[in-house]
Every structure is written in C-alpha cells, then in structure tokens.
C-alpha atoms as a PDB file:
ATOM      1  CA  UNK A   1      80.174  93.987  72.446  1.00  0.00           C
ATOM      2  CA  UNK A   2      81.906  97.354  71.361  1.00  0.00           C
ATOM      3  CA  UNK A   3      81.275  98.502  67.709  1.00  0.00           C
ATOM      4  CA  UNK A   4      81.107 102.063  66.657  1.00  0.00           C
ATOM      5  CA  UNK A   5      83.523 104.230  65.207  1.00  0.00           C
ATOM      6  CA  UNK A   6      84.722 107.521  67.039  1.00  0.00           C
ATOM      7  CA  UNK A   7      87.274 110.283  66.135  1.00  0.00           C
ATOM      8  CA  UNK A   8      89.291 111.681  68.737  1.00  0.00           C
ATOM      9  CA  UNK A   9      92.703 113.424  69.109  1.00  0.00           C
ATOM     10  CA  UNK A  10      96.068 112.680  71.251  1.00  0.00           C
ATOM     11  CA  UNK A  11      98.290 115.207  72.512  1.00  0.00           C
ATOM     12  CA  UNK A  12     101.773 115.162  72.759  1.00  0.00           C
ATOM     13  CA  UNK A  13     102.058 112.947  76.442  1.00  0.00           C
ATOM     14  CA  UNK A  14     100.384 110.227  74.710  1.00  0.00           C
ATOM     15  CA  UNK A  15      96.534 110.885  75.659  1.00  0.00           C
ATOM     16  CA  UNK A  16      93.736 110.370  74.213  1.00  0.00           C
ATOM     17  CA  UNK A  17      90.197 110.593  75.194  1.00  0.00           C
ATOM     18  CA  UNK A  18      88.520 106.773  75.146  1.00  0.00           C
ATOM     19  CA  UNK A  19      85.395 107.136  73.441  1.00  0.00           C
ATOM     20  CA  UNK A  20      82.196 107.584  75.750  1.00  0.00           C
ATOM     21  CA  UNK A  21      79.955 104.405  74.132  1.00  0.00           C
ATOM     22  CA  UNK A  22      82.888 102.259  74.362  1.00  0.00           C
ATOM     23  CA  UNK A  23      84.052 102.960  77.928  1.00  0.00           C
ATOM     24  CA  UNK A  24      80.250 102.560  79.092  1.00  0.00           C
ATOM     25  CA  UNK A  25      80.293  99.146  77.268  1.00  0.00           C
ATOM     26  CA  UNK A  26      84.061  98.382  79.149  1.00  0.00           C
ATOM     27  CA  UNK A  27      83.238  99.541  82.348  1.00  0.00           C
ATOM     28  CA  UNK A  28      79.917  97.809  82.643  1.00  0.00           C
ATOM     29  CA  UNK A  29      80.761  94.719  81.250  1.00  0.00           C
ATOM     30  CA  UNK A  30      84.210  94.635  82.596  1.00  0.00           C
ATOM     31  CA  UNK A  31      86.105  97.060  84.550  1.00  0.00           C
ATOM     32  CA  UNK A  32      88.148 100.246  83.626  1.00  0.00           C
ATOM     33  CA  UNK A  33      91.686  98.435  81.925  1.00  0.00           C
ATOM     34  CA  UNK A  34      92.726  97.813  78.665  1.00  0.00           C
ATOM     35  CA  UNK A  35      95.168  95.272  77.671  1.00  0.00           C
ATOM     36  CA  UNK A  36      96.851  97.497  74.275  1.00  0.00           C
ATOM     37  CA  UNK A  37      99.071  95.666  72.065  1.00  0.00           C
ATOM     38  CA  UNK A  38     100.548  96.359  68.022  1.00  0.00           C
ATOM     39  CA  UNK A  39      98.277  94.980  65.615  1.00  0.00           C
ATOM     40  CA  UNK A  40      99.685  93.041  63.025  1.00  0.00           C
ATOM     41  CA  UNK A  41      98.464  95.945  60.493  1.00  0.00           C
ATOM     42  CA  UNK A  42      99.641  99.401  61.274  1.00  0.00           C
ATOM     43  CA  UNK A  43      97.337  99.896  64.350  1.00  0.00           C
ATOM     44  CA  UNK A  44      96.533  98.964  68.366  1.00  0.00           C
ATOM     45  CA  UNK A  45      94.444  96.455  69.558  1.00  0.00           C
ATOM     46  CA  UNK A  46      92.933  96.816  72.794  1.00  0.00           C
ATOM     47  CA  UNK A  47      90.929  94.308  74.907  1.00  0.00           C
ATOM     48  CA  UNK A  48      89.750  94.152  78.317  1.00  0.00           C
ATOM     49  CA  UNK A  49      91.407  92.354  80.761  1.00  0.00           C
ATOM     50  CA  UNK A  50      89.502  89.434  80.858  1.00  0.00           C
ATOM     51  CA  UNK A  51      89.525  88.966  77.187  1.00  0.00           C
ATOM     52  CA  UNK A  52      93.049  89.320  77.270  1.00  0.00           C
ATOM     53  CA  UNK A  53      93.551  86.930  79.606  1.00  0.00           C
ATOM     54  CA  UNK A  54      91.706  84.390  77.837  1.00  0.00           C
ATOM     55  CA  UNK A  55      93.512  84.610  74.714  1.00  0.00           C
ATOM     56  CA  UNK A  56      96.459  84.197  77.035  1.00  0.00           C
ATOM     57  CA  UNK A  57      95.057  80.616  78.027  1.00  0.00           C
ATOM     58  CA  UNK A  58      94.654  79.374  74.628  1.00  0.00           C
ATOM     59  CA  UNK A  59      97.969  80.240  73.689  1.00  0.00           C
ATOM     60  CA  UNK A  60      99.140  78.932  76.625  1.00  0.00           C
ATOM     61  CA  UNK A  61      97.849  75.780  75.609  1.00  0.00           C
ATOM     62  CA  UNK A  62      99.485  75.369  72.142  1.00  0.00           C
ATOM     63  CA  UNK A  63     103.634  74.725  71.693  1.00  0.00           C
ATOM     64  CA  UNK A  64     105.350  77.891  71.790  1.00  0.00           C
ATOM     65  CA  UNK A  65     108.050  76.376  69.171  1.00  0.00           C
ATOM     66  CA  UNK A  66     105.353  76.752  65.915  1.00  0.00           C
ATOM     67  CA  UNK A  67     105.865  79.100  63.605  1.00  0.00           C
ATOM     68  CA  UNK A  68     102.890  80.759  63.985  1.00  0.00           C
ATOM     69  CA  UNK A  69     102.845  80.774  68.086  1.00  0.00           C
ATOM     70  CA  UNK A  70     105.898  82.108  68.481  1.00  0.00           C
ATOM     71  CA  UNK A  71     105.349  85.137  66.149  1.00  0.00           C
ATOM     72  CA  UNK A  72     102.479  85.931  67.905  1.00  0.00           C
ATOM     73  CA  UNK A  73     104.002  85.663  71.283  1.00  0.00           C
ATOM     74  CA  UNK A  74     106.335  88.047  69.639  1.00  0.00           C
ATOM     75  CA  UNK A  75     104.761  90.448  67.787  1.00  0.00           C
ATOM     76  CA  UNK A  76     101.611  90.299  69.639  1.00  0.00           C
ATOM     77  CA  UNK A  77     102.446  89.548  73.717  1.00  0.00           C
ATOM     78  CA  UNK A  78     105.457  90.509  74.210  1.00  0.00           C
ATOM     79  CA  UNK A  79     103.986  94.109  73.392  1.00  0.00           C
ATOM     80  CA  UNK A  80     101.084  94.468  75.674  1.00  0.00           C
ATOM     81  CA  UNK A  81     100.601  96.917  78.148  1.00  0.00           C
ATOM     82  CA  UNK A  82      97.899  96.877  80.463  1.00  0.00           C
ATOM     83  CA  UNK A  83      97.131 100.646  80.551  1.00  0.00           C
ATOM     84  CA  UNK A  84      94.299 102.431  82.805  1.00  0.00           C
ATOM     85  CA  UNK A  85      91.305 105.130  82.103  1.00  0.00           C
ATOM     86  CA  UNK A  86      91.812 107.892  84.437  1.00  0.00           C
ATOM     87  CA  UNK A  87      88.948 109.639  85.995  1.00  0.00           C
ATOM     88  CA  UNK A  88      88.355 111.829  82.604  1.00  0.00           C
ATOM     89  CA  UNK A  89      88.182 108.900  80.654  1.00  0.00           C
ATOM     90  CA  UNK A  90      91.865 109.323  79.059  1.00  0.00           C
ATOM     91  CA  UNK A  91      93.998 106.362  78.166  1.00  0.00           C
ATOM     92  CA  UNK A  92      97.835 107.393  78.232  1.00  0.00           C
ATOM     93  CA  UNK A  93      99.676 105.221  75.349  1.00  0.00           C
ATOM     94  CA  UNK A  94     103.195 104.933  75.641  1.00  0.00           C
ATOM     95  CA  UNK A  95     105.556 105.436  72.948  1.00  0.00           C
ATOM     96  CA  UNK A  96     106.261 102.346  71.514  1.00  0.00           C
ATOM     97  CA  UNK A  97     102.698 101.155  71.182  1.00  0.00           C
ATOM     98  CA  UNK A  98     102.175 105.168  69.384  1.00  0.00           C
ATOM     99  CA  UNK A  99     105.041 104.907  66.940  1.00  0.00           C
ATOM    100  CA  UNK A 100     103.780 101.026  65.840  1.00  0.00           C
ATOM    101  CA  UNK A 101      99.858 102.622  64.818  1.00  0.00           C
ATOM    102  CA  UNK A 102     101.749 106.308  63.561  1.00  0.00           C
ATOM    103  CA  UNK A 103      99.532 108.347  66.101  1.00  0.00           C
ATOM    104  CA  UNK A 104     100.149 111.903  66.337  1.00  0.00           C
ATOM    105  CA  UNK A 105      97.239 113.974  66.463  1.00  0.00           C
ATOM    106  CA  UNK A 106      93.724 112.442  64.685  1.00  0.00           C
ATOM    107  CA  UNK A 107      92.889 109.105  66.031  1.00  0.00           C
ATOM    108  CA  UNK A 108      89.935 106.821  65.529  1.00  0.00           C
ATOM    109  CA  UNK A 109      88.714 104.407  68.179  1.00  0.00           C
ATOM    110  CA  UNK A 110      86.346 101.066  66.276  1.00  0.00           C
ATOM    111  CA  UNK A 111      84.775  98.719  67.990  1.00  0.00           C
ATOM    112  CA  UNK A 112      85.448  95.445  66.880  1.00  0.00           C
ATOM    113  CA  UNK A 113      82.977  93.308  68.821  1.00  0.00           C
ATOM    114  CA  UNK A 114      85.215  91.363  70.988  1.00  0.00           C
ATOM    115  CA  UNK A 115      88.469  93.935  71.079  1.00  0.00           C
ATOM    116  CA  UNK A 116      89.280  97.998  70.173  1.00  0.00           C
ATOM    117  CA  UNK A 117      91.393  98.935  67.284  1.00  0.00           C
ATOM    118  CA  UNK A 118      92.949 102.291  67.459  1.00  0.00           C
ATOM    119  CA  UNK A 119      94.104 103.713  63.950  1.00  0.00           C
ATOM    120  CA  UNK A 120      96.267 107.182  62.934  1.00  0.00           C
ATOM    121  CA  UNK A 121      93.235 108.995  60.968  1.00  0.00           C
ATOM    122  CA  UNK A 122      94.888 108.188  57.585  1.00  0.00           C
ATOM    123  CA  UNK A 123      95.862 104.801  58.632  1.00  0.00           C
ATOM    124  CA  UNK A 124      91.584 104.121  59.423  1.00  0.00           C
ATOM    125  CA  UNK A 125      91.153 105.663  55.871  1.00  0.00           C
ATOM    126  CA  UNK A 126      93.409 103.371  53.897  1.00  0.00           C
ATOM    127  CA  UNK A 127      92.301 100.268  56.000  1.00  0.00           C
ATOM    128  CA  UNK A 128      88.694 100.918  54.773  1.00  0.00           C
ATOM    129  CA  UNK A 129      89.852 101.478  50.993  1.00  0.00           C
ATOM    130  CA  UNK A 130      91.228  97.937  51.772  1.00  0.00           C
ATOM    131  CA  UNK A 131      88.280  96.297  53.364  1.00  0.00           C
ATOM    132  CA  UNK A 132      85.596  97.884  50.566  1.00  0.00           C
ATOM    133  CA  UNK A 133      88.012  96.734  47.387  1.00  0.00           C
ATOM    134  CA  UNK A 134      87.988  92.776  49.443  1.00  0.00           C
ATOM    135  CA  UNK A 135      84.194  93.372  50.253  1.00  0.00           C
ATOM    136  CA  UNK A 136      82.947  91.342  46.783  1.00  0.00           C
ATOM    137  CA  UNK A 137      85.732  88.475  48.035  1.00  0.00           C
ATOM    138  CA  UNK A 138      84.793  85.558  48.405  1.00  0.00           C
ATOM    139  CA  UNK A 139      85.999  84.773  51.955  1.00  0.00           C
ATOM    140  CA  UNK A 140      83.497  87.976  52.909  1.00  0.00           C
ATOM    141  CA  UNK A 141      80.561  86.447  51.419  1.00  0.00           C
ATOM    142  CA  UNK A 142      81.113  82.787  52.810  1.00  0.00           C
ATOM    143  CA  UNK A 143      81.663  84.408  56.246  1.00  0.00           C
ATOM    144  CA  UNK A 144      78.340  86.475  55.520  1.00  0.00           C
ATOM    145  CA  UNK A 145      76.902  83.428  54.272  1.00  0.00           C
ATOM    146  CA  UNK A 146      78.175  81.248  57.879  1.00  0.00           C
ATOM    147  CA  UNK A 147      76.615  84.021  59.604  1.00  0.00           C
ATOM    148  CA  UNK A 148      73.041  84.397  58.358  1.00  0.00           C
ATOM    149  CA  UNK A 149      72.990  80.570  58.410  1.00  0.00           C
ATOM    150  CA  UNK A 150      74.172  80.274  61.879  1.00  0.00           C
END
C-alpha cells in the first residue's frame, strides 16, 4: 500500500527523484516500473506494473464502444508509459505526461493506496483546498461510514 506525501524537485530532462518510502514499498512488493499515465485532474497517476495490468483486464472485459470506456481508453491508456527507476532512484517523465500535471520544478509524490499521484506543487495545493471544502460531503461521510462498518 503506498500513502505518504513527499516533496521533491525535477530538473529540466524530466527527472525526478521517486520518493524513498514509496520505492521500498514498489520494489518489495513489486518490482522497479511504473506504469505513468494523465490523470483526469491536472496530475500523473502511476501504478506498478501489475496493477496496471489488471486494470487493463477489466477494461478489457467491458465494450470499448461506451461512452465511458472509450474515454478512458483515451484519455487514460492511450497515455501510459511504462517508465523505469534507475539505479539512483530517478524516474525520467517524458514531456507529454510533464506538460498534462504542469511540472517544472516543485513536485509532490502521494501515495494513494493502490496507485501514485504526482502533482506540480501548486497543483497538490489547490487539490487539497478542493478535497477539505468536499470533506463535510456527504459522499465522504457515507464512504467513511462503508469503511468503519466494513
């Protein structure tokens, strides 16, 4: 399970340094690749390869004409890059992938149990402005609710 959240930087090639608690959790739970694709917010999503791959499956499995599947095949496949950690523990994002999240220089790596999200500094700001004004929501405090219960 990854969860934390960890500032780092990325210089100009791309590179950024993956965050030490996270790559012991990838590496000894899975191996040392990351499947990174745009987020449908303003960030990356990153998941090891075997979660990847299993998300794969099950939308394998439904019709790739609905709506919904075929935006996500779209917006959320078609983008993914299966990217390496190289012996300093540096993840090289390419281009595309960097201009989707804005990164330029302050990043911030958060563990999101199952997959990585990797925000612009000021992008990881406003999405937690977000999250805190929908915290008192009701669809937080059912899935709260569904989780203590469960």
């Amino acid at each position: 399970m990854f969860r934390g959240v960890f500032e780092h930087q990325i210089d100009a090639k791309g590179r950024t340094s993956f965050p030490v608690k996270l790559r012991e959790t990838l590496v000894g739970q899975y191996d040392d690749r990351l499947i990174v694709t745009t987020a449908l917010d303003a960030c990356l999503h990153a998941y090891p390869v075997r979660e990847w791959e299993q998300l794969e499956a099950a939308l394998g499995r439904r019709n790739p004409m609905e709506p919904g599947v075929k935006s996500l095949l779209r917006l959320y496949v078609a983008s993914a890059q299966e990217l390496q950690l190289d012996k300093l523990g540096r993840i090289l994002i390419p281009p595309t992938l960097r201009a989707h999240a804005h990164l330029e220089k302050d990043v911030i790596w958060a563990g999101m149990v199952k997959v990585i999200e990797l925000w612009s500094k000021d992008g990881w700001q406003k999405a937690q402005e977000a999250a805190r004004t929908e915290a008192d929501s009701a669809d937080v405090m059912r899935v709260l609710t569904e989780l203590r219960a469960g």
